[in-house]
C-alpha atoms as a PDB file:
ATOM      1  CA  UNK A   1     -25.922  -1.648  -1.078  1.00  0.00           C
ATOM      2  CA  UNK A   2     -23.143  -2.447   0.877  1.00  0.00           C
ATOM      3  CA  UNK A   3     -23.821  -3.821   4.588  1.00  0.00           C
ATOM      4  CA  UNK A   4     -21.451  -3.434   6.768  1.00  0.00           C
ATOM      5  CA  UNK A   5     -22.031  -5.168  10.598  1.00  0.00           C
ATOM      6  CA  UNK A   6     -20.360  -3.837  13.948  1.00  0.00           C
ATOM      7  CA  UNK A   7     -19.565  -5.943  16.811  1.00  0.00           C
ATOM      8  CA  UNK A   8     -20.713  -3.527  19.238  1.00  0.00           C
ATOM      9  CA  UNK A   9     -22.546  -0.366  18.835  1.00  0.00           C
ATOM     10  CA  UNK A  10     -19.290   1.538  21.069  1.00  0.00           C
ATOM     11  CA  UNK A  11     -17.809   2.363  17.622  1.00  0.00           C
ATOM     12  CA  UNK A  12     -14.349   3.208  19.385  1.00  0.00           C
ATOM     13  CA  UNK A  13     -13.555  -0.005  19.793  1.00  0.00           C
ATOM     14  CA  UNK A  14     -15.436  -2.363  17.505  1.00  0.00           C
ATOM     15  CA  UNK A  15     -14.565  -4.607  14.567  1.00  0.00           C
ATOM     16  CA  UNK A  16     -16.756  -3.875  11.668  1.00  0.00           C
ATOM     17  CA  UNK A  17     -17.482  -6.719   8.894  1.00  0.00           C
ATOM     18  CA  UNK A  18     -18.997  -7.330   5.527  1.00  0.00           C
ATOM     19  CA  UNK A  19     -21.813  -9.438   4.288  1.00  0.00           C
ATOM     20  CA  UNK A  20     -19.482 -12.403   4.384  1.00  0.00           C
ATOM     21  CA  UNK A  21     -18.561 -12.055   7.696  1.00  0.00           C
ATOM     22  CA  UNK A  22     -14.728 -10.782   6.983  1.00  0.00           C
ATOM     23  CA  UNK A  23     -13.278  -8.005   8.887  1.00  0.00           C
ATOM     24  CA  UNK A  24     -12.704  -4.914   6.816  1.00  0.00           C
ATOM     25  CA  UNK A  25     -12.164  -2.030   9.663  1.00  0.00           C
ATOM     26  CA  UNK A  26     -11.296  -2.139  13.184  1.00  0.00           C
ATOM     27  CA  UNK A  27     -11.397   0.454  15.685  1.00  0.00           C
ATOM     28  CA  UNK A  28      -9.526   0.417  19.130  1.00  0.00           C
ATOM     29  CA  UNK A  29      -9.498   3.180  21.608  1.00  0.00           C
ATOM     30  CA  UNK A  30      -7.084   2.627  25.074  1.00  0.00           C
ATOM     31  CA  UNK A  31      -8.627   3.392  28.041  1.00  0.00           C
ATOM     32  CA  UNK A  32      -6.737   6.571  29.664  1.00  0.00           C
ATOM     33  CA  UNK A  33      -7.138   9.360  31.311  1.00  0.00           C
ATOM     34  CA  UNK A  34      -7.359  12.710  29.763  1.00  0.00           C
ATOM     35  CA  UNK A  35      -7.670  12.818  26.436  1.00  0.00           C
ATOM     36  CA  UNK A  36      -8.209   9.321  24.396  1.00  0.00           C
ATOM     37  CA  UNK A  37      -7.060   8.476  20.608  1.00  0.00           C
ATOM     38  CA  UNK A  38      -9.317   5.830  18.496  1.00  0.00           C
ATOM     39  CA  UNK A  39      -7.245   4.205  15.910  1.00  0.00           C
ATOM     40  CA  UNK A  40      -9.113   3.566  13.069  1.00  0.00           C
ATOM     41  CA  UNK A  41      -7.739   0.161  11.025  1.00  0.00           C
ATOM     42  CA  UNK A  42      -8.469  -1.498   7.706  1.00  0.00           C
ATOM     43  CA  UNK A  43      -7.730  -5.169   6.419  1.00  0.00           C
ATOM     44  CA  UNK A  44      -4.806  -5.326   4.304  1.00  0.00           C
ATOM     45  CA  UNK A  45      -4.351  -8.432   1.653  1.00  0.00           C
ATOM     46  CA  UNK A  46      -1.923 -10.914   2.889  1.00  0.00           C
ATOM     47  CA  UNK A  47       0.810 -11.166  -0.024  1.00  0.00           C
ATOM     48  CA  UNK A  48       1.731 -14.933   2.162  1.00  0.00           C
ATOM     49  CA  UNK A  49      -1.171 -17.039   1.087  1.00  0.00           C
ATOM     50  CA  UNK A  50       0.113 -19.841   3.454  1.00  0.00           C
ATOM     51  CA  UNK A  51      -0.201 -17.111   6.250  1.00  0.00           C
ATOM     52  CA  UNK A  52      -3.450 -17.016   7.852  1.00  0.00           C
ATOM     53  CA  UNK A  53      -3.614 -14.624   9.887  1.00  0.00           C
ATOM     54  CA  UNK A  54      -5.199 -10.609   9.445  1.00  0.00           C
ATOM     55  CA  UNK A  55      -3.209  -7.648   8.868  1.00  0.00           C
ATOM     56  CA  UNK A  56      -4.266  -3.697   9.034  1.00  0.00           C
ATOM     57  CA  UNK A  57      -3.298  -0.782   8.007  1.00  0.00           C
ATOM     58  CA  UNK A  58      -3.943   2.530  10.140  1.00  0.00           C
ATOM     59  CA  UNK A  59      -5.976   4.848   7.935  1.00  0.00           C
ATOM     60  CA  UNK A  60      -6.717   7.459  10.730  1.00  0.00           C
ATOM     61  CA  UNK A  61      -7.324   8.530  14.490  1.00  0.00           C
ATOM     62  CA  UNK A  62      -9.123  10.477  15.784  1.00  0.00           C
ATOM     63  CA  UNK A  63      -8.311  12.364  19.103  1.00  0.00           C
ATOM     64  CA  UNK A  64     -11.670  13.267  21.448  1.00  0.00           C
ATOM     65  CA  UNK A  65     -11.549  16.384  23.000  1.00  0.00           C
ATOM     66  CA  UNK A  66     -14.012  17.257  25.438  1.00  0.00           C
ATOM     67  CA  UNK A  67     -13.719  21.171  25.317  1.00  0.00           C
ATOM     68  CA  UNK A  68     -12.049  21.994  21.987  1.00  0.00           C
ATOM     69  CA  UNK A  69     -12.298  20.780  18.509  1.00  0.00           C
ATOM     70  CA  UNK A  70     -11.589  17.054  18.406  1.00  0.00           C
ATOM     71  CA  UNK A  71      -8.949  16.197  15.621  1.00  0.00           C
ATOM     72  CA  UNK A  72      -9.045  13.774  12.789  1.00  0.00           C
ATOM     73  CA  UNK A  73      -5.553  12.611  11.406  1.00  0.00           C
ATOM     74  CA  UNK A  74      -5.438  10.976   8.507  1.00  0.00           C
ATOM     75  CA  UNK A  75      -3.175  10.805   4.799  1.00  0.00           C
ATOM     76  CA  UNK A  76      -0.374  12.609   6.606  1.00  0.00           C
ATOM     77  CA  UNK A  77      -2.270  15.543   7.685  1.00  0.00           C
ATOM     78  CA  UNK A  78      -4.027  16.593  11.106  1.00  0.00           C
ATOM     79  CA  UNK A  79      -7.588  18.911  10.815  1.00  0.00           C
ATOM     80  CA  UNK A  80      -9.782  20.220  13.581  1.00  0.00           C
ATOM     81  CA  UNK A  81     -12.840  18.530  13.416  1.00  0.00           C
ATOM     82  CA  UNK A  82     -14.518  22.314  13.367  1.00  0.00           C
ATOM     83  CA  UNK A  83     -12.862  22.738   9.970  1.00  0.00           C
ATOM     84  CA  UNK A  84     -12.916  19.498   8.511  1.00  0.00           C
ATOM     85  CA  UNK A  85     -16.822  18.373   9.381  1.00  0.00           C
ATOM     86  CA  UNK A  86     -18.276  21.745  11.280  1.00  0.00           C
ATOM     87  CA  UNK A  87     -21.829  21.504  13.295  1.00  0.00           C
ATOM     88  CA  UNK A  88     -25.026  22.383  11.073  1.00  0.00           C
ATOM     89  CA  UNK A  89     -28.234  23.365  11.260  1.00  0.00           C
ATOM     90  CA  UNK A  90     -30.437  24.407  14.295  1.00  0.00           C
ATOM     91  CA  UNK A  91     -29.849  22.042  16.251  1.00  0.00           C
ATOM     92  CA  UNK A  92     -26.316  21.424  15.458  1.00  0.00           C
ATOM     93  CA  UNK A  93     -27.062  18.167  15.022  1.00  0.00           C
ATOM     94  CA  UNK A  94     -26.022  17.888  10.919  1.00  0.00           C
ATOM     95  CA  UNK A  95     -22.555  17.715   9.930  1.00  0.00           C
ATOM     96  CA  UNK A  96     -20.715  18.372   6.498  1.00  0.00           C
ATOM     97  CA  UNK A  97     -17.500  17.794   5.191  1.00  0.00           C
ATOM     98  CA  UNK A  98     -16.294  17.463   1.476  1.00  0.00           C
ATOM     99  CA  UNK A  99     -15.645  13.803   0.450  1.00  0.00           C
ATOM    100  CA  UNK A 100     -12.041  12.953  -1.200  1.00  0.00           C
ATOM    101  CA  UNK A 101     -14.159  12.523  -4.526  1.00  0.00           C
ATOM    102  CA  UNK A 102     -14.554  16.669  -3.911  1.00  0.00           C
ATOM    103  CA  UNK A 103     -18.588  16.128  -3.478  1.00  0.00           C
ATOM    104  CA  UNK A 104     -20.280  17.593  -0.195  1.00  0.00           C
ATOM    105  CA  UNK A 105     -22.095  15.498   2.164  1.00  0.00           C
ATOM    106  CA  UNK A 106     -24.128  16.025   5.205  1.00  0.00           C
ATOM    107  CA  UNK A 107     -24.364  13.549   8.347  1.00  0.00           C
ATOM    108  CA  UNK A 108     -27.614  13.878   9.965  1.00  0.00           C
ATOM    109  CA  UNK A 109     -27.463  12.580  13.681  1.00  0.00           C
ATOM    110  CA  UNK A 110     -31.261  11.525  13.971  1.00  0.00           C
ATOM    111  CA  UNK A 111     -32.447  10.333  17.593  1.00  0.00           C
ATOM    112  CA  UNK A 112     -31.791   7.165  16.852  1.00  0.00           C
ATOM    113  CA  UNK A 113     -29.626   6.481  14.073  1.00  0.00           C
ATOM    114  CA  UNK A 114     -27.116   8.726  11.462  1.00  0.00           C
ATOM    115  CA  UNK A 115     -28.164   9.211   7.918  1.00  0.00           C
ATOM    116  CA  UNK A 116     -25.415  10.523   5.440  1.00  0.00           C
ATOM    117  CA  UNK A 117     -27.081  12.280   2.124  1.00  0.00           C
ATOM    118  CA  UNK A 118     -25.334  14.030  -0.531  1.00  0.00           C
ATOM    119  CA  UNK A 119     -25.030  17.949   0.790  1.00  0.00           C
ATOM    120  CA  UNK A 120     -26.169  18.906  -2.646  1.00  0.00           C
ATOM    121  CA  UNK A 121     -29.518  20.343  -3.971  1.00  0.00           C
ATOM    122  CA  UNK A 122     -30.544  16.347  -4.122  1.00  0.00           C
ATOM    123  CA  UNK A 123     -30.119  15.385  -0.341  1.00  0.00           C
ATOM    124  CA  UNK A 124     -30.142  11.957  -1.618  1.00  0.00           C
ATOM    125  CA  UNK A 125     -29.338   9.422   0.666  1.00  0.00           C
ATOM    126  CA  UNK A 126     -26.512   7.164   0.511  1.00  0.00           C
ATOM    127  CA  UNK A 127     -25.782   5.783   4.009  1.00  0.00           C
ATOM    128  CA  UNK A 128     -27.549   4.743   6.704  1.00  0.00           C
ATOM    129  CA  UNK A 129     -27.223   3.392  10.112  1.00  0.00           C
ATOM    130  CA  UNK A 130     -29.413   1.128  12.453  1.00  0.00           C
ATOM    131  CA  UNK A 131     -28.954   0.408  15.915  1.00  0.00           C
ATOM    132  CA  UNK A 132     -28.827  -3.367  17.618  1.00  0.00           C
ATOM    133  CA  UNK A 133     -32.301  -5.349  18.314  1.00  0.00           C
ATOM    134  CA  UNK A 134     -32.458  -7.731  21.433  1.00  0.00           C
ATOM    135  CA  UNK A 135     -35.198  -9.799  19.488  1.00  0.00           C
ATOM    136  CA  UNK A 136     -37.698  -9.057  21.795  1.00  0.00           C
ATOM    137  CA  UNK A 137     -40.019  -8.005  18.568  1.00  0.00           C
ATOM    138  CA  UNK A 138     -38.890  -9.478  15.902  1.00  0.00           C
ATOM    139  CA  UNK A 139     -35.354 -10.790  14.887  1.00  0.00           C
ATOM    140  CA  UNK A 140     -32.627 -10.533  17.069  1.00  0.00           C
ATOM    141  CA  UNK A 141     -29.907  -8.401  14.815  1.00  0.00           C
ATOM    142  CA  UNK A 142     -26.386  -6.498  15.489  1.00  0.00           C
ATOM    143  CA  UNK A 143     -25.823  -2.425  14.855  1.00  0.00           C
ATOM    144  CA  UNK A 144     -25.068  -2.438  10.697  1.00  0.00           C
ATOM    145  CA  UNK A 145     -24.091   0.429   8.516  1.00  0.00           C
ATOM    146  CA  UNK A 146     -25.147   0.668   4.805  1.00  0.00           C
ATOM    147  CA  UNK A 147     -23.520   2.269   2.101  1.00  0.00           C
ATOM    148  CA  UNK A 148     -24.146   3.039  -1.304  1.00  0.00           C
ATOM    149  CA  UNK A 149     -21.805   1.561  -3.829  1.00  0.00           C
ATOM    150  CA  UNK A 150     -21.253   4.517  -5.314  1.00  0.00           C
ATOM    151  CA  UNK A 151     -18.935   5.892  -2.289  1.00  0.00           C
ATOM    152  CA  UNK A 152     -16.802   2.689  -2.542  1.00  0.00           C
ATOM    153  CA  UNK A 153     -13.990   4.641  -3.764  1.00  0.00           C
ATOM    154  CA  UNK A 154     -13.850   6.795  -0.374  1.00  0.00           C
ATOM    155  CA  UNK A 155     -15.305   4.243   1.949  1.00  0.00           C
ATOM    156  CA  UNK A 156     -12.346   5.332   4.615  1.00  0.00           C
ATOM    157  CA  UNK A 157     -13.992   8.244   4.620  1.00  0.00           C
ATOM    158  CA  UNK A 158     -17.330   7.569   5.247  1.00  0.00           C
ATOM    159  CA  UNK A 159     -15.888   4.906   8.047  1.00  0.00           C
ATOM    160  CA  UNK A 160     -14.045   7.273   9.799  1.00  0.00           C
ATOM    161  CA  UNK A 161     -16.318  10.193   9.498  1.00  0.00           C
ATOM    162  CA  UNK A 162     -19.500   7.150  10.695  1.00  0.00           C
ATOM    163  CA  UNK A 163     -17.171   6.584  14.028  1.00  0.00           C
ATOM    164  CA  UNK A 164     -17.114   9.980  14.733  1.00  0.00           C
ATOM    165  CA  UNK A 165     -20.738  10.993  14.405  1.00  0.00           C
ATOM    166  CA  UNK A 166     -21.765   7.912  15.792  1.00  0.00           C
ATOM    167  CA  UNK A 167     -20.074   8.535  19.039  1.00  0.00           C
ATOM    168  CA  UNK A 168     -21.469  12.169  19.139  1.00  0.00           C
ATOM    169  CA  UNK A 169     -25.395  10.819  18.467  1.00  0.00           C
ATOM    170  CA  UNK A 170     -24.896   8.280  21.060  1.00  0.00           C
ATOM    171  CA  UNK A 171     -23.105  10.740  23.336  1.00  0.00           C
ATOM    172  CA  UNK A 172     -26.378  13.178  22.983  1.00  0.00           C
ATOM    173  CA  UNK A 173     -28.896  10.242  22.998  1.00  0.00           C
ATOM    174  CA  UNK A 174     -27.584   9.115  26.438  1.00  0.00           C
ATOM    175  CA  UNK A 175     -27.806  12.748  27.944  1.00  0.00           C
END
């Protein structure tokens, strides 16, 4: 499995690092009024081995909407978050989209945590979420994210698709 570790469990603007500790996505979100835009980045290798210092790529936004569809942007296009990963289930709290690969998946935004399984006739599991521990029982630990290997090929995906149903669990969790 693949581990990845955020800075802060406010996905819009965290920095989000593998098992070695190296930053592989970023997110920032400027505070504004009306509506906001979190720019999702990811590392980029330095071609300048003598130069130290990290450089992203943008691989998507996404612009929050409080009353209409929310919009992803990403590979040139734009798409209504209704189209692209529409509400689920009865209590709307499952979403589905269709992978770059072309396979359907299913985030499940548990009370706690968010859970993405293969929207097939397996439901298997292949991502998984876990919130920040203080350490007051047991072992102080940051929010993580684990993937499956096998989605390594459209990990931008599941990253940007993990910010957004992030922020909507932790949105409902705090109402």
């Amino acid at each position: 499995m693949i581990t990845f570790t955020l800075s802060t469990e406010r996905v819009r603007n965290a920095v989000i690092t593998n098992e070695q500790g190296q930053i592989i996505y970023k997110t920032d979100t400027p505070f504004r009024f009306g509506t906001r835009t979190t720019t999702i980045y990811k590392i980029k290798p330095n071609a300048d081995l003598s130069d130290m210092r990290d450089q992203f790529d943008v691989i998507g936004e996404i612009e929050w909407h409080s009353f209409t569809s929310s919009k992803f942007r990403f590979g040139g296009a734009e798409v209504d978050t209704k189209e692209f990963i529409p509400r689920r289930g009865f209590t709307r709290r499952k979403r589905i989209f269709t992978g770059p690969d072309g396979c359907p998946y299913r985030w499940n935004l548990k009370p706690r945590v968010v859970v993405l399984s293969r929207n097939d006739g397996t439901q298997t599991e292949v991502a998984r979420s876990s919130r920040a521990t203080f350490g007051i029982i047991g072992k102080k630990r940051k929010a993580t994210l684990v993937v499956s290997p096998e989605l390594a090929q459209i990990m931008d995906t599941v990253i940007m698709t993990f910010i957004f149903v992030e922020k909507l669990r932790k949105d409902k969790d705090e109402k």
